[in-house]
N, C-alpha and C. Protein backbone atom coordinates (compact mmCIF):
# COMPACT_ATOMS: atom_id res chain seq x y z
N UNK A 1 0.85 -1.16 0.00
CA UNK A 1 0.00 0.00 0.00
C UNK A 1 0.90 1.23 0.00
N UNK A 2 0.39 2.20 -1.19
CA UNK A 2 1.38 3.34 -0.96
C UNK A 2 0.24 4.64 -0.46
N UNK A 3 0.67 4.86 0.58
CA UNK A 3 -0.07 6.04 1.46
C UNK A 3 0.49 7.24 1.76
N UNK A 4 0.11 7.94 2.85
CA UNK A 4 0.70 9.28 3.12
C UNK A 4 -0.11 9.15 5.03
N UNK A 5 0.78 8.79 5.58
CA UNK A 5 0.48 8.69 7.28
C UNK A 5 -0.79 9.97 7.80
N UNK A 6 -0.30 11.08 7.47
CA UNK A 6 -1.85 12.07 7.41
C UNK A 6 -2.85 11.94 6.66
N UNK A 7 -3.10 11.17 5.62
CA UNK A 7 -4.44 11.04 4.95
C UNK A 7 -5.34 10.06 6.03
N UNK A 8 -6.63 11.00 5.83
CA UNK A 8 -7.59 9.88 6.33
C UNK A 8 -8.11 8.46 6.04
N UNK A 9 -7.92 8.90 4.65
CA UNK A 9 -8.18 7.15 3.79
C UNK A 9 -7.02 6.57 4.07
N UNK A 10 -5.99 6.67 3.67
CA UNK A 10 -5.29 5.68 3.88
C UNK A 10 -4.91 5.01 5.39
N UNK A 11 -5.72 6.02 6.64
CA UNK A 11 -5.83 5.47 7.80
C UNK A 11 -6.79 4.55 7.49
N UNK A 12 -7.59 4.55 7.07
CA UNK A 12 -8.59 3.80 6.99
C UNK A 12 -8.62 2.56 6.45
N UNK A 13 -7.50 2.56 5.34
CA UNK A 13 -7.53 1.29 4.52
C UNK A 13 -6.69 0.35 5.39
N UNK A 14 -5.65 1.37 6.22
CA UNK A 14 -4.63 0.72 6.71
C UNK A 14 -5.31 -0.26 7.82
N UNK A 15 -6.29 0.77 8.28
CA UNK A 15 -6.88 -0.47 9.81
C UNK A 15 -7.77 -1.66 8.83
N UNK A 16 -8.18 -1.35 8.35
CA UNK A 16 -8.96 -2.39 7.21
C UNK A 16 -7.89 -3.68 6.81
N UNK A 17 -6.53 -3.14 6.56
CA UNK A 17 -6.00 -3.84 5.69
C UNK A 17 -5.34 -4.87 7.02
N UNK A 18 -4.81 -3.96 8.50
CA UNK A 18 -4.84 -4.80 9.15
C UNK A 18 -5.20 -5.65 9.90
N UNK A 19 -7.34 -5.45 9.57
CA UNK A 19 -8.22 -6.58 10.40
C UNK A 19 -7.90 -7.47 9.28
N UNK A 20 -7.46 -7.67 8.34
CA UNK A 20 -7.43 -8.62 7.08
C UNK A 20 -6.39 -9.82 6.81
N UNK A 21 -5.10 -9.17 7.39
CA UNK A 21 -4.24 -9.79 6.89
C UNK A 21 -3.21 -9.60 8.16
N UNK A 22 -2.01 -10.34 8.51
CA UNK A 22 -1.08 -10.59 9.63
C UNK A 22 -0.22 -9.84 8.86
N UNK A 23 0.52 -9.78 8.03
CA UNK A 23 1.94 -8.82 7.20
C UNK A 23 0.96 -8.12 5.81
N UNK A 24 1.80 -6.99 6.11
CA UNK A 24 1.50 -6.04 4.44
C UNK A 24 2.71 -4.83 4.81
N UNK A 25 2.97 -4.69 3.34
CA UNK A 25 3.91 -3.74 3.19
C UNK A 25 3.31 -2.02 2.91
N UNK A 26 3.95 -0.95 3.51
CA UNK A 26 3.43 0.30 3.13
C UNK A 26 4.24 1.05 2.76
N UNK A 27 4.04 1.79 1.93
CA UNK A 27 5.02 3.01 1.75
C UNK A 27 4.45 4.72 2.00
N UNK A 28 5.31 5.05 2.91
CA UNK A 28 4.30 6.61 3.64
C UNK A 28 5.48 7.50 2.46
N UNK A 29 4.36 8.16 1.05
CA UNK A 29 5.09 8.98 0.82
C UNK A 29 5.35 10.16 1.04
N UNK A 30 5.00 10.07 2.45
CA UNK A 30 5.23 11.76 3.14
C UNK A 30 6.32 11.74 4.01
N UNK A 31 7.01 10.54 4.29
CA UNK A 31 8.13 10.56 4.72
C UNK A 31 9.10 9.91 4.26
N UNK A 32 9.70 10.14 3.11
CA UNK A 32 10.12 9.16 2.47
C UNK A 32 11.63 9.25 2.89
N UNK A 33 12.58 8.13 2.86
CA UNK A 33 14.06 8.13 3.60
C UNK A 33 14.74 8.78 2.57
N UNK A 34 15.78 9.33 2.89
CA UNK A 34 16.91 10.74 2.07
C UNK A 34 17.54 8.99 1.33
N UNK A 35 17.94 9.58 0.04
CA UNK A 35 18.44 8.75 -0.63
C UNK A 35 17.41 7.70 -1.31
N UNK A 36 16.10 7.60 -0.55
CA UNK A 36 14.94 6.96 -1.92
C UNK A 36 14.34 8.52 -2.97
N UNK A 37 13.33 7.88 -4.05
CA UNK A 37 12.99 8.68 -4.45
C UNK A 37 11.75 9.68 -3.99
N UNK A 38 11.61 10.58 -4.06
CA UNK A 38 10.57 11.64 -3.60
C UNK A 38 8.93 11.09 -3.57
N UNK A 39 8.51 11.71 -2.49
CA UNK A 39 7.15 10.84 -1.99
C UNK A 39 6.28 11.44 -3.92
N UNK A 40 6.62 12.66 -4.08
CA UNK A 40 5.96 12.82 -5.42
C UNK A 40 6.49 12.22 -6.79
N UNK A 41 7.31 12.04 -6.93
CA UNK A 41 7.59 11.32 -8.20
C UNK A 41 7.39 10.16 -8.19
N UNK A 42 7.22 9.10 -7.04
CA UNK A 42 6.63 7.79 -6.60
C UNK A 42 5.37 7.53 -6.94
N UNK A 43 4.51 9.02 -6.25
CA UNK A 43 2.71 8.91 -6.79
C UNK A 43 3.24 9.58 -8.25
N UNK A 44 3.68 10.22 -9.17
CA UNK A 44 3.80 10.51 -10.11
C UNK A 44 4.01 9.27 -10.64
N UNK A 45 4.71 8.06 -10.75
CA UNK A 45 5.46 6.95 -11.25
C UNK A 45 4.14 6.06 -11.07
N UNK A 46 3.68 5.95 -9.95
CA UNK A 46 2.36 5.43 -9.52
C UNK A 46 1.41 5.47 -10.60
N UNK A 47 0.85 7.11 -10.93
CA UNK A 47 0.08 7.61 -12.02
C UNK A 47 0.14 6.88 -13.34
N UNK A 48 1.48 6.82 -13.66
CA UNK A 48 1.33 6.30 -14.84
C UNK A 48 0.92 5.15 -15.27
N UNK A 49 1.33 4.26 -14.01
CA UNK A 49 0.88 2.59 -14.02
C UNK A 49 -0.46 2.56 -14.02
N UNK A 50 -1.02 3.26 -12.90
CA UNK A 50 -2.47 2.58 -13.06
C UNK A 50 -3.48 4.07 -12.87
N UNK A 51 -3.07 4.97 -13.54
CA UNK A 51 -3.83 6.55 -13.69
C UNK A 51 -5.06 6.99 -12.37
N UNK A 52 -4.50 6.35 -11.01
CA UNK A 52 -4.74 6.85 -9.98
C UNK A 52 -3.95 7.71 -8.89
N UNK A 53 -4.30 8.99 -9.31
CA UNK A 53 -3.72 10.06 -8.81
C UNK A 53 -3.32 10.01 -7.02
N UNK A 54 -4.76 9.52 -6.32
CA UNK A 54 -4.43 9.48 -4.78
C UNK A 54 -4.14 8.17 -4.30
N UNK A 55 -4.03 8.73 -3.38
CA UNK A 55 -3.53 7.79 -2.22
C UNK A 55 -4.66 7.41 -1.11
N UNK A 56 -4.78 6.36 -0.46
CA UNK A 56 -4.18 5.23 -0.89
C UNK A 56 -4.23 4.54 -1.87
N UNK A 57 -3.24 4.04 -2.63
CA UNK A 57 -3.10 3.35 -3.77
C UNK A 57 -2.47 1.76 -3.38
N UNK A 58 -3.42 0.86 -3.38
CA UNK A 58 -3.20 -0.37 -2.77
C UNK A 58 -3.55 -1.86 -3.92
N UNK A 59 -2.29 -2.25 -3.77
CA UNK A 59 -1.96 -3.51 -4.65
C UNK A 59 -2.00 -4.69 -3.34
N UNK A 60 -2.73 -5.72 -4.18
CA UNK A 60 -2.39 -7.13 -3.85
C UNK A 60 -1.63 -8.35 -4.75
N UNK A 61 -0.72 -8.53 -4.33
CA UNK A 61 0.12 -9.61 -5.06
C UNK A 61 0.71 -8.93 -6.42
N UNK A 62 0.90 -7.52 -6.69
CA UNK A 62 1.45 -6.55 -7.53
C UNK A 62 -0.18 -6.52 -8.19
N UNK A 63 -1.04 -6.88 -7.93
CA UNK A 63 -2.21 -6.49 -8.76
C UNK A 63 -2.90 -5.38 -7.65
N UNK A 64 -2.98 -4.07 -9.42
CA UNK A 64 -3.90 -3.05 -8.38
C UNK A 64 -5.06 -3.14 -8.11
N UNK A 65 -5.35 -2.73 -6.67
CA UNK A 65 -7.12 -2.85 -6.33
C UNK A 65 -7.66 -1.58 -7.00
N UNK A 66 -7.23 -0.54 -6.32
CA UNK A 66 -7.60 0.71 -6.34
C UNK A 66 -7.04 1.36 -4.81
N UNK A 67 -7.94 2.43 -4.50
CA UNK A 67 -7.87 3.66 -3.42
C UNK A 67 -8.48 2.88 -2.24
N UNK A 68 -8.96 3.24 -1.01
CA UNK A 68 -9.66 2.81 0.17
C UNK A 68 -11.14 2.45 -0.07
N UNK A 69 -11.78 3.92 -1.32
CA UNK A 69 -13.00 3.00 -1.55
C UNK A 69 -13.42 2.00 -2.01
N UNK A 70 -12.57 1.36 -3.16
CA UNK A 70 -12.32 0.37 -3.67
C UNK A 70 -11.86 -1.03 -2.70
N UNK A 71 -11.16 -1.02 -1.86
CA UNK A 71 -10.77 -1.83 -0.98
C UNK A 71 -12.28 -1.98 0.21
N UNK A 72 -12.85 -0.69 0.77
CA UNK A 72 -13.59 -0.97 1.69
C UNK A 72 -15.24 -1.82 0.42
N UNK A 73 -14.95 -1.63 0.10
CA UNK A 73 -16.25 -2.32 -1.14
C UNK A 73 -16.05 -3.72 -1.30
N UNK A 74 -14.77 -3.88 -1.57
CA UNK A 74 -14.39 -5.21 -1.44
C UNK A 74 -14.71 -6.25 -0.11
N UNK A 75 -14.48 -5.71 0.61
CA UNK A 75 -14.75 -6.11 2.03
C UNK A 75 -16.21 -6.27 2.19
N UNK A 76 -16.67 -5.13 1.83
CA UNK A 76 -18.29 -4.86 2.18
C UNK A 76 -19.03 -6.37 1.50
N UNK A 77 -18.58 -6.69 0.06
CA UNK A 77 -19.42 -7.27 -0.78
C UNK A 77 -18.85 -9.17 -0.75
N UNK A 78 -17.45 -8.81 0.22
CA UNK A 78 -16.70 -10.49 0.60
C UNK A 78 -16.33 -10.67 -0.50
N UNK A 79 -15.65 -9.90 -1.53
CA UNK A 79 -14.66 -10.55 -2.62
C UNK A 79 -13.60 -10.45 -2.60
N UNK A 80 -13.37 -9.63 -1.23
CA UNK A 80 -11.60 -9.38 -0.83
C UNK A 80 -10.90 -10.73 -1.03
N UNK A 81 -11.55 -11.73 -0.13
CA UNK A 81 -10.87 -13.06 -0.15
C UNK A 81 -10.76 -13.63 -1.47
N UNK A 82 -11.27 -13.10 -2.57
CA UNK A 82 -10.64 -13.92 -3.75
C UNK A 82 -8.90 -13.41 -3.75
N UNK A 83 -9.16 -12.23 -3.47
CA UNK A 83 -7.83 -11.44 -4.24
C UNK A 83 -6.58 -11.88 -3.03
N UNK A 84 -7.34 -11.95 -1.43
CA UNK A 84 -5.89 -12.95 -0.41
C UNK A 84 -5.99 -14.22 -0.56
N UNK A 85 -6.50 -14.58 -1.23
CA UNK A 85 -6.46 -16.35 -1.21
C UNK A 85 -5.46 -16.56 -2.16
N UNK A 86 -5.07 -15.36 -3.41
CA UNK A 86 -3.75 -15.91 -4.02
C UNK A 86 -2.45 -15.29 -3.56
N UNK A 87 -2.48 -14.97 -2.49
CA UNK A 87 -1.50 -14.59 -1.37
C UNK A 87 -0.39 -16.14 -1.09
C-alpha cells in the first residue's frame, strides 16, 4: 500500500487492511528516507501505471485494487478473499 500517514483514507484502509491480513507492506510517501525517491515522483510513477492520482493506492500480489474505496467495497461485498487467497 502506498499512502501518506496524514491522509484519512489511507488510515482507513490501513486499519482495514490490518483486520485482514497478519503482514503487508506500506510506503508513507510523506516521509520518504533521504536517498529513496521523492514521496511525489513515486505517486507521479504510480500515475502512470495505473492513472490513480491518490492515495491510498493499494496492490495485492502486484495487482492493483484501487484507493480505500475500492478496498472498503471489497470487504463490504466479501470478494476481498478472492484477491488474499492468491497470497
Amino acid at each position: 500500500m502506498f499512502m501518506k500517514n496524514w491522509c484519512p483514507y489511507s488510515q482507513r484502509a490501513e486499519a482495514t487492511i490490518k483486520n485482514l491480513v497478519d503482514r503487508y507492506e506500506k510506503v508513507d510517501l510523506a516521509n520518504m528516507d533521504e536517498g529513496q525517491p521523492s514521496g511525489p515522483d513515486v505517486q507521479e510513477y504510480l500515475f502512470q501505471k495505473t492513472k490513480q492520482s491518490t492515495v491510498p493506492n493499494i496492490f495485492i500480489k502486484q495487482q492493483h485494487i484501487g484507493g480505500n474505496d475500492k478496498l472498503q467495497a471489497l470487504v463490504a461485498n466479501k470478494t476481498i478473499n478472492e484477491y488474499l487467497e492468491r497470497l
